[in-house]
C-alpha atoms as a PDB file:
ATOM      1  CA  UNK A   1     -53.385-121.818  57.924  1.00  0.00           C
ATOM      2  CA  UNK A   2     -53.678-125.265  58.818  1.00  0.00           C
ATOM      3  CA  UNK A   3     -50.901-126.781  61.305  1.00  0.00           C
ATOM      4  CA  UNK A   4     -49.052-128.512  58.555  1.00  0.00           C
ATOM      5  CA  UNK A   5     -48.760-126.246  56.335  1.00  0.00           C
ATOM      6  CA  UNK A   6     -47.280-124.291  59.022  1.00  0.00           C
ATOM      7  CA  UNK A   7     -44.828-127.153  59.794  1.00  0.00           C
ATOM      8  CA  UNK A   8     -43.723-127.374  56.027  1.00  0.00           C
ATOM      9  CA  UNK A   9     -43.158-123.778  55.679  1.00  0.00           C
ATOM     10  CA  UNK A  10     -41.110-123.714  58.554  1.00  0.00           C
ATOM     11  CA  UNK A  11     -39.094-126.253  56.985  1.00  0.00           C
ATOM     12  CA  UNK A  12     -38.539-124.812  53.780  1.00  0.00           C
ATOM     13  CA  UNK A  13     -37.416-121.511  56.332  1.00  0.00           C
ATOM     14  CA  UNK A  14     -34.632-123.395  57.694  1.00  0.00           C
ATOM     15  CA  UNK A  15     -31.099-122.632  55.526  1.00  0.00           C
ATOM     16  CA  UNK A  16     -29.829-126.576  53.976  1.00  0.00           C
ATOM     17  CA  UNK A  17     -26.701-126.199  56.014  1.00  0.00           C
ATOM     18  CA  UNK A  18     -29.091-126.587  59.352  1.00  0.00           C
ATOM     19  CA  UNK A  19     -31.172-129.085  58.181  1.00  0.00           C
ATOM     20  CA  UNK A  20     -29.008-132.164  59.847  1.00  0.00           C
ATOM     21  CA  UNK A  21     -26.132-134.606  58.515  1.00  0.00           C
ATOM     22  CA  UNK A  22     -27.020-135.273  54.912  1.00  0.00           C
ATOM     23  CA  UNK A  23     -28.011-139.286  54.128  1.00  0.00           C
ATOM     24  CA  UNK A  24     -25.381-142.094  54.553  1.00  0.00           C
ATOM     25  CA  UNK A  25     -25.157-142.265  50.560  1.00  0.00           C
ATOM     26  CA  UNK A  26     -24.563-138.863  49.933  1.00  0.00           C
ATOM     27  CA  UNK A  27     -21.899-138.519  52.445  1.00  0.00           C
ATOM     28  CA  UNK A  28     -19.545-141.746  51.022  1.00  0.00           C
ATOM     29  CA  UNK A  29     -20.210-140.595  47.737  1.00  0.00           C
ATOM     30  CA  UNK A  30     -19.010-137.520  48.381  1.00  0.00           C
ATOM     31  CA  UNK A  31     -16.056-138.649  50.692  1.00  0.00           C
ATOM     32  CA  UNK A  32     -15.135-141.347  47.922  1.00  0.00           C
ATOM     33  CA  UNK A  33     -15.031-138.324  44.997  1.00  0.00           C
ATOM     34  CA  UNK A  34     -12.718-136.735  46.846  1.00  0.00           C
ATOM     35  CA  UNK A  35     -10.319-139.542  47.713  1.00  0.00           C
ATOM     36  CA  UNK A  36     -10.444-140.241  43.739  1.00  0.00           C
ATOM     37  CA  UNK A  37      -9.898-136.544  42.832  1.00  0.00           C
ATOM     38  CA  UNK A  38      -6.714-136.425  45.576  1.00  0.00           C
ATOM     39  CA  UNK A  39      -5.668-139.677  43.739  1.00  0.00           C
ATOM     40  CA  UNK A  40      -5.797-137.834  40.086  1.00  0.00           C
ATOM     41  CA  UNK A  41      -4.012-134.850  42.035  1.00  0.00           C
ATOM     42  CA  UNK A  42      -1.078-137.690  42.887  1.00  0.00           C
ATOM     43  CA  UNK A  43      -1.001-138.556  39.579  1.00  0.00           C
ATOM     44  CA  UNK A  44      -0.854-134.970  37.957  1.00  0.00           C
ATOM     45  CA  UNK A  45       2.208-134.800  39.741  1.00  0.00           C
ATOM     46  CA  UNK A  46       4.073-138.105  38.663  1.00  0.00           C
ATOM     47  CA  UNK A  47       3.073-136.812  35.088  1.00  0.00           C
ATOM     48  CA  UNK A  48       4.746-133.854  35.352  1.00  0.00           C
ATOM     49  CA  UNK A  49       7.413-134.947  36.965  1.00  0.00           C
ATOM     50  CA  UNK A  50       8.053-137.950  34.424  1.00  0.00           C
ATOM     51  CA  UNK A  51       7.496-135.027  31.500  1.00  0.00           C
ATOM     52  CA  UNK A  52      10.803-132.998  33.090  1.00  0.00           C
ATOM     53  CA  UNK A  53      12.581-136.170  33.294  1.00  0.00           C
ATOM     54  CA  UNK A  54      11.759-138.001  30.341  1.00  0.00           C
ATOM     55  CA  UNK A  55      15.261-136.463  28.440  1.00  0.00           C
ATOM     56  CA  UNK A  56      17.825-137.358  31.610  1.00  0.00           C
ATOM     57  CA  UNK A  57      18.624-140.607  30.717  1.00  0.00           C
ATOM     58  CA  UNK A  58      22.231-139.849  31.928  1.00  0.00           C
ATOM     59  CA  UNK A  59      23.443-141.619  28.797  1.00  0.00           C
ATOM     60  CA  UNK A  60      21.327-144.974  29.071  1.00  0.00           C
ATOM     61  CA  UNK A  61      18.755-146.288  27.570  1.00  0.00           C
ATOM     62  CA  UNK A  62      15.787-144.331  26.602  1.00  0.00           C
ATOM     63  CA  UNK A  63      12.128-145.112  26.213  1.00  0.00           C
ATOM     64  CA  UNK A  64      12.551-146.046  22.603  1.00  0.00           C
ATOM     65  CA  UNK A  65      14.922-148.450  23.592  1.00  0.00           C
ATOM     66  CA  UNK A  66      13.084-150.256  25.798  1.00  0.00           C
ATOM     67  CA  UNK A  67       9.710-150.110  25.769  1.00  0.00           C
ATOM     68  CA  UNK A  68       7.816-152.908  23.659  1.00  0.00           C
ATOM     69  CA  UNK A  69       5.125-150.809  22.180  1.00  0.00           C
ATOM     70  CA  UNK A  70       2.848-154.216  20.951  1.00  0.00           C
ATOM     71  CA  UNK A  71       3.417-155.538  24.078  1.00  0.00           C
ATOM     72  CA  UNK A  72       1.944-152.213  26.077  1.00  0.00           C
ATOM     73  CA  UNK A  73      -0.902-152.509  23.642  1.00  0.00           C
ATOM     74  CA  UNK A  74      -1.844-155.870  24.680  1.00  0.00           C
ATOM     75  CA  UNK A  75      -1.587-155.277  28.306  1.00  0.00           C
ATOM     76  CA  UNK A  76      -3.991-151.921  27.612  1.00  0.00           C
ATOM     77  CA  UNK A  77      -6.394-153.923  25.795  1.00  0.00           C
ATOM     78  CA  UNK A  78      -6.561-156.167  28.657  1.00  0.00           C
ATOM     79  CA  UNK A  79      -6.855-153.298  31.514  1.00  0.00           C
ATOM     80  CA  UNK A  80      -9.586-151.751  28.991  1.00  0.00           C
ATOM     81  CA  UNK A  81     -11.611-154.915  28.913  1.00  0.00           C
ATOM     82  CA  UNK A  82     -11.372-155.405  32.676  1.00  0.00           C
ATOM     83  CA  UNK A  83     -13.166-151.978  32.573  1.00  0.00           C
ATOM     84  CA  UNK A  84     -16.163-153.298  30.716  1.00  0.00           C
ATOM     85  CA  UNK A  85     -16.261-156.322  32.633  1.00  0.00           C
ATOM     86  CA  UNK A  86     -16.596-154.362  35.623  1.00  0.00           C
ATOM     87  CA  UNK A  87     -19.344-152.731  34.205  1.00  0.00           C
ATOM     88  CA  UNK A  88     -20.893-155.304  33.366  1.00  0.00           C
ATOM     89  CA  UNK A  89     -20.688-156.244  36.952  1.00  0.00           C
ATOM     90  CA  UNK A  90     -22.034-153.633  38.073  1.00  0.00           C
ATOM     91  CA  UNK A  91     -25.211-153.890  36.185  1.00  0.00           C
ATOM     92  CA  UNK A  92     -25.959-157.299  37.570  1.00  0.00           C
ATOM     93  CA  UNK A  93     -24.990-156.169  40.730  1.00  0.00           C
ATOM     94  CA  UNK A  94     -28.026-153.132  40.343  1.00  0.00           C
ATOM     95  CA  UNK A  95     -29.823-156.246  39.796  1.00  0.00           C
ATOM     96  CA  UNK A  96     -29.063-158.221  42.435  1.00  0.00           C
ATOM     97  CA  UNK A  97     -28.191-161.345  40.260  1.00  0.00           C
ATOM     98  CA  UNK A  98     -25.461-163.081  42.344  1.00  0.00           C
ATOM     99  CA  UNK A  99     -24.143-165.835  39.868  1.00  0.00           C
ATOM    100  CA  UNK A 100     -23.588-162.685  36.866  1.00  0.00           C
ATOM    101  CA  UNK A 101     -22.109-161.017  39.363  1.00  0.00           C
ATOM    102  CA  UNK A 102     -19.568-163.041  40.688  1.00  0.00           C
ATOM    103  CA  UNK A 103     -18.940-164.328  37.195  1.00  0.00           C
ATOM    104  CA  UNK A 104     -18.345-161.313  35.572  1.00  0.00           C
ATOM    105  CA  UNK A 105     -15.746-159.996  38.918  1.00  0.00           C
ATOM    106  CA  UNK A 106     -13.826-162.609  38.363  1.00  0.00           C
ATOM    107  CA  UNK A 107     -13.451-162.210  34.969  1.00  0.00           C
ATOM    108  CA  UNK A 108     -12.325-158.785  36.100  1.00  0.00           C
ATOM    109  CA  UNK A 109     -10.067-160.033  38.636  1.00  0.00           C
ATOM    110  CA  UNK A 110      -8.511-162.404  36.255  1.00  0.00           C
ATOM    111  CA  UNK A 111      -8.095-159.264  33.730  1.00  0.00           C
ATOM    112  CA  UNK A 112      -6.738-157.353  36.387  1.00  0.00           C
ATOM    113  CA  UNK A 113      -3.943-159.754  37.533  1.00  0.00           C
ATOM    114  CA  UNK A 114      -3.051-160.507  34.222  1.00  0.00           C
ATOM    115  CA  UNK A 115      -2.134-156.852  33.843  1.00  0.00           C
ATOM    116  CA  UNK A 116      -0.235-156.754  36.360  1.00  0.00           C
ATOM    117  CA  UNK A 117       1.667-159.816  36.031  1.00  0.00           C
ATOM    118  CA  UNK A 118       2.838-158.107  32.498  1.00  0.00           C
ATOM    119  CA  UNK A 119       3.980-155.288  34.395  1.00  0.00           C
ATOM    120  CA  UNK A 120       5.631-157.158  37.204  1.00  0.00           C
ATOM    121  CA  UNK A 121       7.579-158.562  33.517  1.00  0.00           C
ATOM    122  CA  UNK A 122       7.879-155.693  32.312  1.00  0.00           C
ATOM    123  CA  UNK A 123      10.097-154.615  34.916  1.00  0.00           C
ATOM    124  CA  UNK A 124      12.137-157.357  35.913  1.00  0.00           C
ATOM    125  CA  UNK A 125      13.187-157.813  32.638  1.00  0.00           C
ATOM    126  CA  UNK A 126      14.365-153.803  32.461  1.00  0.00           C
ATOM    127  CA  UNK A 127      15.923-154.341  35.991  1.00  0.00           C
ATOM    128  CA  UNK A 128      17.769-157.689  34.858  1.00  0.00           C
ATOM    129  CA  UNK A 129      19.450-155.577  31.499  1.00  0.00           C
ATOM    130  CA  UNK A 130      20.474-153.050  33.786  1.00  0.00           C
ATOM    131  CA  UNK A 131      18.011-150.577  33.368  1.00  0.00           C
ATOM    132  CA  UNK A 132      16.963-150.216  36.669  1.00  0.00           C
ATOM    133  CA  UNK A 133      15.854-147.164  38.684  1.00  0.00           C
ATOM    134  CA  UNK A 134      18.558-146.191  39.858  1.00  0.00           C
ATOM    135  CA  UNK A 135      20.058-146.037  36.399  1.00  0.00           C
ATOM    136  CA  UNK A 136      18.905-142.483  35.604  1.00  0.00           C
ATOM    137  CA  UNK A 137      16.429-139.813  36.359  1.00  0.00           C
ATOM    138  CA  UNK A 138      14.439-140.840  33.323  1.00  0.00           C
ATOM    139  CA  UNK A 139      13.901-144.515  34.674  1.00  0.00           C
ATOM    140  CA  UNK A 140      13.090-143.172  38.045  1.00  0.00           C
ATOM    141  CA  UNK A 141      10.508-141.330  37.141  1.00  0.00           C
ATOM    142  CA  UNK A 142       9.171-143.827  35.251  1.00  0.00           C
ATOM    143  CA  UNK A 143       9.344-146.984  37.530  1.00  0.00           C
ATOM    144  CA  UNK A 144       7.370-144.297  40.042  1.00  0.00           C
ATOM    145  CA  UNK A 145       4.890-143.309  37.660  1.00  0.00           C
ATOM    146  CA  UNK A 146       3.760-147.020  36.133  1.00  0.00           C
ATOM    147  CA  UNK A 147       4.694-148.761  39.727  1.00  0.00           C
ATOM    148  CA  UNK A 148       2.500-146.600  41.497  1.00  0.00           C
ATOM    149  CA  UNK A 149      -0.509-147.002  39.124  1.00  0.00           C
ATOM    150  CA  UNK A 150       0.221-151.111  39.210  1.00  0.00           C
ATOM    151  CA  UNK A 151       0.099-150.735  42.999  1.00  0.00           C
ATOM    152  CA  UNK A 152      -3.094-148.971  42.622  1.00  0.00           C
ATOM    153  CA  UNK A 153      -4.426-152.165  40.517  1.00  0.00           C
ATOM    154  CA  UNK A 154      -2.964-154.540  42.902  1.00  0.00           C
ATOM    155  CA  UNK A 155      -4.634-152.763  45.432  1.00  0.00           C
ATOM    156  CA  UNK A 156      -7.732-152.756  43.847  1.00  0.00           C
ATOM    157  CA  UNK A 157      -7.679-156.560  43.285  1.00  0.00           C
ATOM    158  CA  UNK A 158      -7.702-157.059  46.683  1.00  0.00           C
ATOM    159  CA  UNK A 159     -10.394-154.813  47.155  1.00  0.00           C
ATOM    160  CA  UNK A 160     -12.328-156.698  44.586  1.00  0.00           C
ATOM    161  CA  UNK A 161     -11.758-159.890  47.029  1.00  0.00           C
ATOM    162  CA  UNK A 162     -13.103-158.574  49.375  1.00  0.00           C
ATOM    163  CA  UNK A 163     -16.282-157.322  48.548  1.00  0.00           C
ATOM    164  CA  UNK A 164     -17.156-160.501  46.734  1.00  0.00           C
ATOM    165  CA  UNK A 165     -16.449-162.375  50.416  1.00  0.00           C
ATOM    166  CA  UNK A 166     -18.739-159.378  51.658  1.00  0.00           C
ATOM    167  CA  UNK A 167     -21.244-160.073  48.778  1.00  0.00           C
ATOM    168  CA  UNK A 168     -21.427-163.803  49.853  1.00  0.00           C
ATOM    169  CA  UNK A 169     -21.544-163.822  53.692  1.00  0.00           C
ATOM    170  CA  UNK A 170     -24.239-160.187  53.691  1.00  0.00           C
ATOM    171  CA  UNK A 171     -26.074-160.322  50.452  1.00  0.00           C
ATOM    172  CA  UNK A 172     -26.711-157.231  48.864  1.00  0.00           C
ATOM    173  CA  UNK A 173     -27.122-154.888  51.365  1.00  0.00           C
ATOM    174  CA  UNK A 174     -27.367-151.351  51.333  1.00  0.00           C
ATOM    175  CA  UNK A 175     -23.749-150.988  52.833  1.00  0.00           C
ATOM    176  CA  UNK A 176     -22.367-153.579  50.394  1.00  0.00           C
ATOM    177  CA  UNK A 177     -24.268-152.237  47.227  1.00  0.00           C
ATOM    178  CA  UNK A 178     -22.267-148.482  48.348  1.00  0.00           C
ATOM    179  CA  UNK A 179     -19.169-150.133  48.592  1.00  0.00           C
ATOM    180  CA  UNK A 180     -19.211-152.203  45.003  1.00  0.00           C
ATOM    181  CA  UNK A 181     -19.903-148.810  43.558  1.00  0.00           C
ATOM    182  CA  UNK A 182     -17.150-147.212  44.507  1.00  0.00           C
ATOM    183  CA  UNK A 183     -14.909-149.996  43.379  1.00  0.00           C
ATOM    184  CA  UNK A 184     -16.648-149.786  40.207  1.00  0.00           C
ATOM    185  CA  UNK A 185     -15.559-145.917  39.821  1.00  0.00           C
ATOM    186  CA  UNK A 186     -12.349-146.678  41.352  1.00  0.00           C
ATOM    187  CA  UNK A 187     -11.579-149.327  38.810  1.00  0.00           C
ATOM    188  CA  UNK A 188     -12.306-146.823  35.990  1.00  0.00           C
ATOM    189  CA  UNK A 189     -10.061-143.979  37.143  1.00  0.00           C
ATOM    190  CA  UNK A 190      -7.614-146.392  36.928  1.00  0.00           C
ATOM    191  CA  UNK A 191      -8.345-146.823  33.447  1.00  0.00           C
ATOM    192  CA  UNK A 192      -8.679-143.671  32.798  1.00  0.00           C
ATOM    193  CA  UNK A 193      -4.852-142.556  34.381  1.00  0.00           C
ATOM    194  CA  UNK A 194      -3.636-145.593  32.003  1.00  0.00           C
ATOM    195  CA  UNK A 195      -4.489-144.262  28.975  1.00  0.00           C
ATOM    196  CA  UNK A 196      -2.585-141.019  30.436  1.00  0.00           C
ATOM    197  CA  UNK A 197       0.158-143.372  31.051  1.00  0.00           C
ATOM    198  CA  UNK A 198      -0.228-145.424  27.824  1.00  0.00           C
ATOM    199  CA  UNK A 199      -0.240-142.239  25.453  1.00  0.00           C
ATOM    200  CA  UNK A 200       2.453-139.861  27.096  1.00  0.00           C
ATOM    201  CA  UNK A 201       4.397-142.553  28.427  1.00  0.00           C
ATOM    202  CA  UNK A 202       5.061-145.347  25.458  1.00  0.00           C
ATOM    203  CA  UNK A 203       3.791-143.829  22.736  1.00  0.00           C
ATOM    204  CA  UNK A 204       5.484-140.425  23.854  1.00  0.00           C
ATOM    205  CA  UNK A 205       9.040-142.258  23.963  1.00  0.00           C
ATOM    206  CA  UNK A 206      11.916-141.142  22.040  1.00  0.00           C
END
């Protein structure tokens, strides 16, 4: 038996767990699935909370009474297109086309804000009527539940900033490249936990 073939066979002897830290890739990717799957966990448990609550309104104002259903449809449709903007960026960022790139993150950015401006609304005008927080355990649970996802989006707007000032003072390195995709999947949970929000939350009310 020739001396590599040795060498490989001693190789494929050796159990995975022994074989050495896994590549740089493989460990963020797997580090960033579980920040996103603690995030959903977060989540879960504002939904269920906001599901026992949703009755207390401690004789106030209820859902139906004060959620603008056409209005939460517009700001979805705009959080749903910022989700195929950012994949669009994401392709031309595969491709390493700056000018696509940065065209279509803004975009998303712009989407983004938008959003969140609406919800910002959203809520002062509740606040300003009186229908604040602290007004019952129904509200509570509710400016918890939609604050914490537009905190999320806020959050990932800045993120957004900053990899496009990463994008034009590095280029599209390796490290960079990593760090766009996980935006890009963090952008979509977000989504994803929206339509959660949009369908048990507004169109649940009563």
């Amino acid at each position: 038996m020739s001396a590599s073939s040795s060498t490989h066979s001693e190789v494929r002897e050796i159990p995975l767990s022994e074989r050495g830290p896994a590549p740089r890739n493989v460990v963020v990717s797997f580090g960033f699935w579980l920040f996103l799957l603690s995030d959903i966990v977060i989540f879960a448990a504002l939904f269920a909370a906001f599901a026992v609550l949703s009755h207390e309104t401690a004789g106030g104002p209820s859902g139906d009474d004060l959620f603008d259903r056409s209005r939460v449809l517009l700001e979805t449709a705009i959080l749903l297109a910022s989700s195929f903007t950012c994949g669009l960026m994401s392709l031309a960022v595969e491709q390493r086309k700056l000018i696509p790139a940065a065209s279509w993150g803004a975009v998303t950015f712009l989407l983004g804000a938008t959003f969140v401006g609406m919800e910002l609304s959203e809520f002062h005008g509740m606040i300003e009527s009186g229908a604040g927080p602290d007004r019952s355990a129904f509200l509570s649970a509710f400016f918890t539940l939609v604050g914490t996802h537009g905190l999320h989006v806020s959050a990932g707007l800045f993120w957004l900033l900053v990899m496009f000032a990463q994008v034009l003072t590095l280029g599209f390195r390796p490290m960079v490249l990593r760090r766009l995709r996980c935006f890009s999947l963090f952008w979509h949970a977000l989504d994803i936990v929206w339509i959660g929000v949009f369908t048990i939350v507004y169109l649940g009310a009563h």
